[in-house]
PDB file of N, CA and C in Angstrom:
ATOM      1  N   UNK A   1     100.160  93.336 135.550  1.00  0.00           N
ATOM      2  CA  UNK A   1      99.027  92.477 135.742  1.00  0.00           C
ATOM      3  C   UNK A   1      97.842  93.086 134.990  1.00  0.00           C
ATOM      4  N   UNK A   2      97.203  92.047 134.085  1.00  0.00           N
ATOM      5  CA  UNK A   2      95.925  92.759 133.790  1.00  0.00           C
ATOM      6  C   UNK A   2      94.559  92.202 133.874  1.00  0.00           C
ATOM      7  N   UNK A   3      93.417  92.692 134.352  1.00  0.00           N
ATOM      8  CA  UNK A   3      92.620  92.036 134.248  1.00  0.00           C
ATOM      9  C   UNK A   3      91.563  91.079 133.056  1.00  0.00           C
ATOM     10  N   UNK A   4      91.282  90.182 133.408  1.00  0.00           N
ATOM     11  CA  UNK A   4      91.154  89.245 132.411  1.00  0.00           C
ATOM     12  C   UNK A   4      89.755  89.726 132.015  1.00  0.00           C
ATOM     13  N   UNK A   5      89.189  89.325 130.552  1.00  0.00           N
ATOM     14  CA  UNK A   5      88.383  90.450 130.048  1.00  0.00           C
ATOM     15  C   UNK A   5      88.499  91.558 129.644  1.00  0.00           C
ATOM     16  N   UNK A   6      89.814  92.170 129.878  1.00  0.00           N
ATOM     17  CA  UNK A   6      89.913  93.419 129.486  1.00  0.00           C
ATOM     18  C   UNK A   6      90.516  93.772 128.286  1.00  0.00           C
ATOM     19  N   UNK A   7      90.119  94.282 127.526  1.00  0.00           N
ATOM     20  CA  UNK A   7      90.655  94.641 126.160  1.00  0.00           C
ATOM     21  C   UNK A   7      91.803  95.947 126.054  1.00  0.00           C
ATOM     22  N   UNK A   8      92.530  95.822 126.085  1.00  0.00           N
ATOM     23  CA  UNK A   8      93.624  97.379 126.295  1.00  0.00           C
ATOM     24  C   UNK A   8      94.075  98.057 124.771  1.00  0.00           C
ATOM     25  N   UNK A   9      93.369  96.910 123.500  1.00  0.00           N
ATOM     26  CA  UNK A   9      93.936  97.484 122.825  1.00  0.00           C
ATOM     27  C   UNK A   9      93.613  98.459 121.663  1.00  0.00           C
ATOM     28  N   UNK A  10      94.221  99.356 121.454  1.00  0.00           N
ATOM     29  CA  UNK A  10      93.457 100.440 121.104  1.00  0.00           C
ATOM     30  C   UNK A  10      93.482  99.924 119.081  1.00  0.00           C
ATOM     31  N   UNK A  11      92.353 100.268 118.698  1.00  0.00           N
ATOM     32  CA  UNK A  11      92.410 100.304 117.293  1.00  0.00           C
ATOM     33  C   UNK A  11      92.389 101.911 116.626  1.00  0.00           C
ATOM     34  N   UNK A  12      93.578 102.028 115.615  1.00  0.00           N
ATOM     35  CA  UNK A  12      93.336 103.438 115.083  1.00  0.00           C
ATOM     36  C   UNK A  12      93.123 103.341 113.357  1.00  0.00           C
ATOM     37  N   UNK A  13      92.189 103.971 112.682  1.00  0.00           N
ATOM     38  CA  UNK A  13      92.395 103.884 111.779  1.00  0.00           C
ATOM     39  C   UNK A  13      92.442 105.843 110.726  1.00  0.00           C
ATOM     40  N   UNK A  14      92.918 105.097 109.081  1.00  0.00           N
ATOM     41  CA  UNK A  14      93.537 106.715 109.139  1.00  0.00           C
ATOM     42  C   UNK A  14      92.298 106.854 107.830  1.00  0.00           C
ATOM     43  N   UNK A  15      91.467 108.129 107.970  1.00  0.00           N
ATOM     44  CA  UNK A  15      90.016 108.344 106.957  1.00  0.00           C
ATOM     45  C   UNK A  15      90.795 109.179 105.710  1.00  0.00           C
ATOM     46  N   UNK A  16      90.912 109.434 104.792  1.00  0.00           N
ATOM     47  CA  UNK A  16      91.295 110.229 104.120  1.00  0.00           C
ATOM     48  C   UNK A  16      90.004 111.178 103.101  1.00  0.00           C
ATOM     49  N   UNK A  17      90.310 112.624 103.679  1.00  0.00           N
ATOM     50  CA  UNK A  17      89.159 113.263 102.830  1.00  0.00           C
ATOM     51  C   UNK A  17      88.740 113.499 101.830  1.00  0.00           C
ATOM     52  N   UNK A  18      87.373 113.432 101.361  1.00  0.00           N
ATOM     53  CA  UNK A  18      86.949 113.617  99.869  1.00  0.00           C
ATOM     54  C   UNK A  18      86.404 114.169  99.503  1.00  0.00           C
ATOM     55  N   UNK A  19      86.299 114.887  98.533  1.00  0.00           N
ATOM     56  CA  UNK A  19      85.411 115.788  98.084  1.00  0.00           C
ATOM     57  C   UNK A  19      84.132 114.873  97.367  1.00  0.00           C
ATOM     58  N   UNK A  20      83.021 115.369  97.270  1.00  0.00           N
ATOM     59  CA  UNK A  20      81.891 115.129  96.678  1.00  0.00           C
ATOM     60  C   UNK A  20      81.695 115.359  94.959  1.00  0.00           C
ATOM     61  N   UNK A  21      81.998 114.560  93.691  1.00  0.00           N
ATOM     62  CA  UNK A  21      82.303 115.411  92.640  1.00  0.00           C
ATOM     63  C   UNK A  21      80.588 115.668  92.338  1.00  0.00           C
ATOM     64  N   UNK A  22      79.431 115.862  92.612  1.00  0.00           N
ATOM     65  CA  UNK A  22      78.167 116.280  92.539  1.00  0.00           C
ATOM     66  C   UNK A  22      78.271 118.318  93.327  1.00  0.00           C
ATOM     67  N   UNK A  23      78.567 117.820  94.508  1.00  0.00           N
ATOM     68  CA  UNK A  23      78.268 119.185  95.508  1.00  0.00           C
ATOM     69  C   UNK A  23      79.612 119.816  95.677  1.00  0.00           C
ATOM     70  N   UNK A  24      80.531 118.894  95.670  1.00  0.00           N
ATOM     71  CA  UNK A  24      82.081 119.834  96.022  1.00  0.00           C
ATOM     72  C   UNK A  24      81.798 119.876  98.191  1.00  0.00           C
ATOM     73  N   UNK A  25      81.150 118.864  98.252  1.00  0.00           N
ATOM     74  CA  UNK A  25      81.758 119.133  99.654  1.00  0.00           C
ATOM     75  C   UNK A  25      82.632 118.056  99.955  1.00  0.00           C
ATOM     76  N   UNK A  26      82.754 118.261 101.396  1.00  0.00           N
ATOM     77  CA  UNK A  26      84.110 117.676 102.004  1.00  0.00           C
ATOM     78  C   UNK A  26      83.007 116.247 102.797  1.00  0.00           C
ATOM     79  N   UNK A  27      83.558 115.267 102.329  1.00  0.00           N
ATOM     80  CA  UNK A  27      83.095 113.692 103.376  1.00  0.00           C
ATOM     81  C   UNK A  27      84.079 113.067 103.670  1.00  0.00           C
ATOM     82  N   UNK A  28      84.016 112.260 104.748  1.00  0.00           N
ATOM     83  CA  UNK A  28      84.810 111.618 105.381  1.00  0.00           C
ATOM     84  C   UNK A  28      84.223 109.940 105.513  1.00  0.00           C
ATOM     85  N   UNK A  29      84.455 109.324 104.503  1.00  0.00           N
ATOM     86  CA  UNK A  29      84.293 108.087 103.749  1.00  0.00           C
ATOM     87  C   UNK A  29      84.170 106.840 104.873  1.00  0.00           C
ATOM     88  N   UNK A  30      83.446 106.557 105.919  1.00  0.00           N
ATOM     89  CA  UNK A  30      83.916 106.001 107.195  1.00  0.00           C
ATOM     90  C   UNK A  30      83.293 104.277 106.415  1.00  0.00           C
ATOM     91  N   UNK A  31      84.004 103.220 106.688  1.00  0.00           N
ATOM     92  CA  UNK A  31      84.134 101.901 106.507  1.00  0.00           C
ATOM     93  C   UNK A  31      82.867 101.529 107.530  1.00  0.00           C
ATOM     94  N   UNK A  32      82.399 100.308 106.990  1.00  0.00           N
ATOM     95  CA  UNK A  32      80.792  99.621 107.808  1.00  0.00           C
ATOM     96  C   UNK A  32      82.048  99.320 109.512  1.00  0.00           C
ATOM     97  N   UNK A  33      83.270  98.684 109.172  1.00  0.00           N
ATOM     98  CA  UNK A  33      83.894  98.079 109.943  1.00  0.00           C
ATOM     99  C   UNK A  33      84.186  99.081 110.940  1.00  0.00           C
ATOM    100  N   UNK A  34      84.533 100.645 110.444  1.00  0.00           N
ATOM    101  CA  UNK A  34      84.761 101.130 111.749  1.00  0.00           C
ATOM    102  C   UNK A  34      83.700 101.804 112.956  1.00  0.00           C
ATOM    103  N   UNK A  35      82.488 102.281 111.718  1.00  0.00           N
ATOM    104  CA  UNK A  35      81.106 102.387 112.530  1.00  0.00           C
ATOM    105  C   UNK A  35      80.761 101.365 113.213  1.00  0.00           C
ATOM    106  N   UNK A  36      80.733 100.014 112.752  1.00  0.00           N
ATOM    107  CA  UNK A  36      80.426  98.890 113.825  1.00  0.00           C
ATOM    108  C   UNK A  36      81.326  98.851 115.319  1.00  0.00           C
ATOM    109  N   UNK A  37      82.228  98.736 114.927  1.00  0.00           N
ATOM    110  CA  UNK A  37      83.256  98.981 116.213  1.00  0.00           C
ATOM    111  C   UNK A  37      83.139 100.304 116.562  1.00  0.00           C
ATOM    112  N   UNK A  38      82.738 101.805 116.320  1.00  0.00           N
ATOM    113  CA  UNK A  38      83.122 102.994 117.347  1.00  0.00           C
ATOM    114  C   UNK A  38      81.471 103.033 117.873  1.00  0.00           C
ATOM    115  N   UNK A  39      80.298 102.092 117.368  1.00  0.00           N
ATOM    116  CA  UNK A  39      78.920 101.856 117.409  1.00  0.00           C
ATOM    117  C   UNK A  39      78.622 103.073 117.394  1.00  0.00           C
ATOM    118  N   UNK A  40      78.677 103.549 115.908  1.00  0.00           N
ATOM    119  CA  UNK A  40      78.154 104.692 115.310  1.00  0.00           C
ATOM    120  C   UNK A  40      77.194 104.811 114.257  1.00  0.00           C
ATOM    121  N   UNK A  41      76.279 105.534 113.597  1.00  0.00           N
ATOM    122  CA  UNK A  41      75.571 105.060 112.614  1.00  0.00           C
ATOM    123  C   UNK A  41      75.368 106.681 111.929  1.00  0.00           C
ATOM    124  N   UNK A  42      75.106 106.591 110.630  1.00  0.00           N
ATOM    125  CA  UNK A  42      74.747 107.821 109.726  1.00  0.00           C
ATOM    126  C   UNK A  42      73.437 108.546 110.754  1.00  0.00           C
ATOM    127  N   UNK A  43      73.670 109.606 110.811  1.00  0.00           N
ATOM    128  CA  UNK A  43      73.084 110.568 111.005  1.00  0.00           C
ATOM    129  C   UNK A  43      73.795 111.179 112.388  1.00  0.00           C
ATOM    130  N   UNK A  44      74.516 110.520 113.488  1.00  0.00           N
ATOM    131  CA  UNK A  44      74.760 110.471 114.579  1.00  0.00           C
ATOM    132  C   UNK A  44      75.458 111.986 114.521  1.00  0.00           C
ATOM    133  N   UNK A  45      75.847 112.665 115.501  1.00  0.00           N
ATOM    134  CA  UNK A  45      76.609 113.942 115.753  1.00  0.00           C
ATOM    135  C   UNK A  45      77.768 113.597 116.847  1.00  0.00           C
ATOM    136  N   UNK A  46      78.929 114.158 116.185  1.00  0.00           N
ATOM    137  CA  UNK A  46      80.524 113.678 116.037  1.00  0.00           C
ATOM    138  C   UNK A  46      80.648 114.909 116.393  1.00  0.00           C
ATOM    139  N   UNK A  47      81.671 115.271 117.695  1.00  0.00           N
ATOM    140  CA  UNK A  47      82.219 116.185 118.281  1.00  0.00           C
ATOM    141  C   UNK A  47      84.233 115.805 117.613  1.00  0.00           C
ATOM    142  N   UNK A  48      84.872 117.015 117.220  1.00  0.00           N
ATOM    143  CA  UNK A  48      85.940 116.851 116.572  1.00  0.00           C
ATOM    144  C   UNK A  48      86.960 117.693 117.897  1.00  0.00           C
ATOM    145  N   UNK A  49      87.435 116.809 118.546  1.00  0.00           N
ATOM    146  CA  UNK A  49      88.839 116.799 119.186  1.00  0.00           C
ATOM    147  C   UNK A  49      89.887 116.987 118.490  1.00  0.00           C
ATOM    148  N   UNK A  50      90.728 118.419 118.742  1.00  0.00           N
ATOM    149  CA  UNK A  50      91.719 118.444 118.250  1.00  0.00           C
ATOM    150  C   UNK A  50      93.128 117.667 119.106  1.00  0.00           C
ATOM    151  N   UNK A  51      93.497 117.168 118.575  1.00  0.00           N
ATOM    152  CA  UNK A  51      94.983 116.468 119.860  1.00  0.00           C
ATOM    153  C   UNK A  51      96.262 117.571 119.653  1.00  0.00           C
ATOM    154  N   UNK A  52      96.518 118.608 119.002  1.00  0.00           N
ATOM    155  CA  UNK A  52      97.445 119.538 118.957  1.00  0.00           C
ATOM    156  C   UNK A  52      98.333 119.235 118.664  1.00  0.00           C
ATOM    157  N   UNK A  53      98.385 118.484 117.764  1.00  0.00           N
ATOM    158  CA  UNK A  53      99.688 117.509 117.172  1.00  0.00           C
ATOM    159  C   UNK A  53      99.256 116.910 114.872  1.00  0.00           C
ATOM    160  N   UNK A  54      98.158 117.751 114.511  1.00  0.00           N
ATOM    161  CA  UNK A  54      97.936 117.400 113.407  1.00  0.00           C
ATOM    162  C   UNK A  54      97.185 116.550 113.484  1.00  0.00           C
ATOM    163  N   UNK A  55      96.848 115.918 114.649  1.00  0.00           N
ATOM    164  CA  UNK A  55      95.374 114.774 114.481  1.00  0.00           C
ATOM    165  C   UNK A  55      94.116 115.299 115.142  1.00  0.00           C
ATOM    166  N   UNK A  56      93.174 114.788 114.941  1.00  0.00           N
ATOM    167  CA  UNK A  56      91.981 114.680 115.593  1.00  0.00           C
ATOM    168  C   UNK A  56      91.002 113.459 116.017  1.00  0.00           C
ATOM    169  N   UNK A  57      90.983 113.472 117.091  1.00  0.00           N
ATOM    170  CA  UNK A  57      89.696 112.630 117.567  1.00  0.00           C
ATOM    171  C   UNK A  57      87.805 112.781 117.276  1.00  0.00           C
ATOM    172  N   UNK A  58      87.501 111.472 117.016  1.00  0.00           N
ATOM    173  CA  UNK A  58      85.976 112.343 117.359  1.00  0.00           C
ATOM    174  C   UNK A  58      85.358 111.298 117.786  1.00  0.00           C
ATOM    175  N   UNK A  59      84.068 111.659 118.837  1.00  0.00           N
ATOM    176  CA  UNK A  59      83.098 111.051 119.794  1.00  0.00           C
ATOM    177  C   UNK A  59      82.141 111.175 119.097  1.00  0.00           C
ATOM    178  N   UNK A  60      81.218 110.384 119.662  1.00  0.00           N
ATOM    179  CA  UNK A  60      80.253 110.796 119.454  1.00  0.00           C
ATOM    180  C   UNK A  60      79.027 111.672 120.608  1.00  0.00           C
ATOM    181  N   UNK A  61      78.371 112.479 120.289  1.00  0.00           N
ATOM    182  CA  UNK A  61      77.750 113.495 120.928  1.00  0.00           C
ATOM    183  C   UNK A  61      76.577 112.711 121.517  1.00  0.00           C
ATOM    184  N   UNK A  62      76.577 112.617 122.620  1.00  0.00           N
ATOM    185  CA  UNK A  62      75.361 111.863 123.640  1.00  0.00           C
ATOM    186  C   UNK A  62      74.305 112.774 124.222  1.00  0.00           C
ATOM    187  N   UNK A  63      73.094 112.648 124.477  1.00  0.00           N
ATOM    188  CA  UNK A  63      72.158 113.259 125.268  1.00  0.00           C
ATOM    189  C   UNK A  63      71.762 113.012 126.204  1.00  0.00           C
ATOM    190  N   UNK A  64      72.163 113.478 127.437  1.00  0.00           N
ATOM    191  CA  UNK A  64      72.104 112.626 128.618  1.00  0.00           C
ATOM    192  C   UNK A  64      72.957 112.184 129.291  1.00  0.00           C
TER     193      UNK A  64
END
């Protein structure tokens, strides 16, 4: 049974890393589509969950 309204379903998507060819650093190229949906925005601070399996999660860091 599930309740109605409820969304169960999970969206995953896969970032692939890049280097910067100006600075040589490392970015992580994030789509308008997935910041809109994880309601994230440039500048925000992203805590990196490791899952112990070769992936990682990340949140975002709240105050309060």
């Amino acid at each position: 049974m599930t309740d109605k309204g409820v969304n169960n379903i999970m969206t995953t998507w896969t970032i692939t890393v890049e280097e910067d060819p100006e600075t040589g650093e490392l970015i992580l190229p994030f789509l308008k589509d997935f910041l809109d949906k994880a309601g994230w925005q440039e500048g925000d601070t992203l805590n990196w969950i490791d899952n112990k399996d070769g992936t990682w999660c990340l949140e975002k860091v709240t105050n309060g």
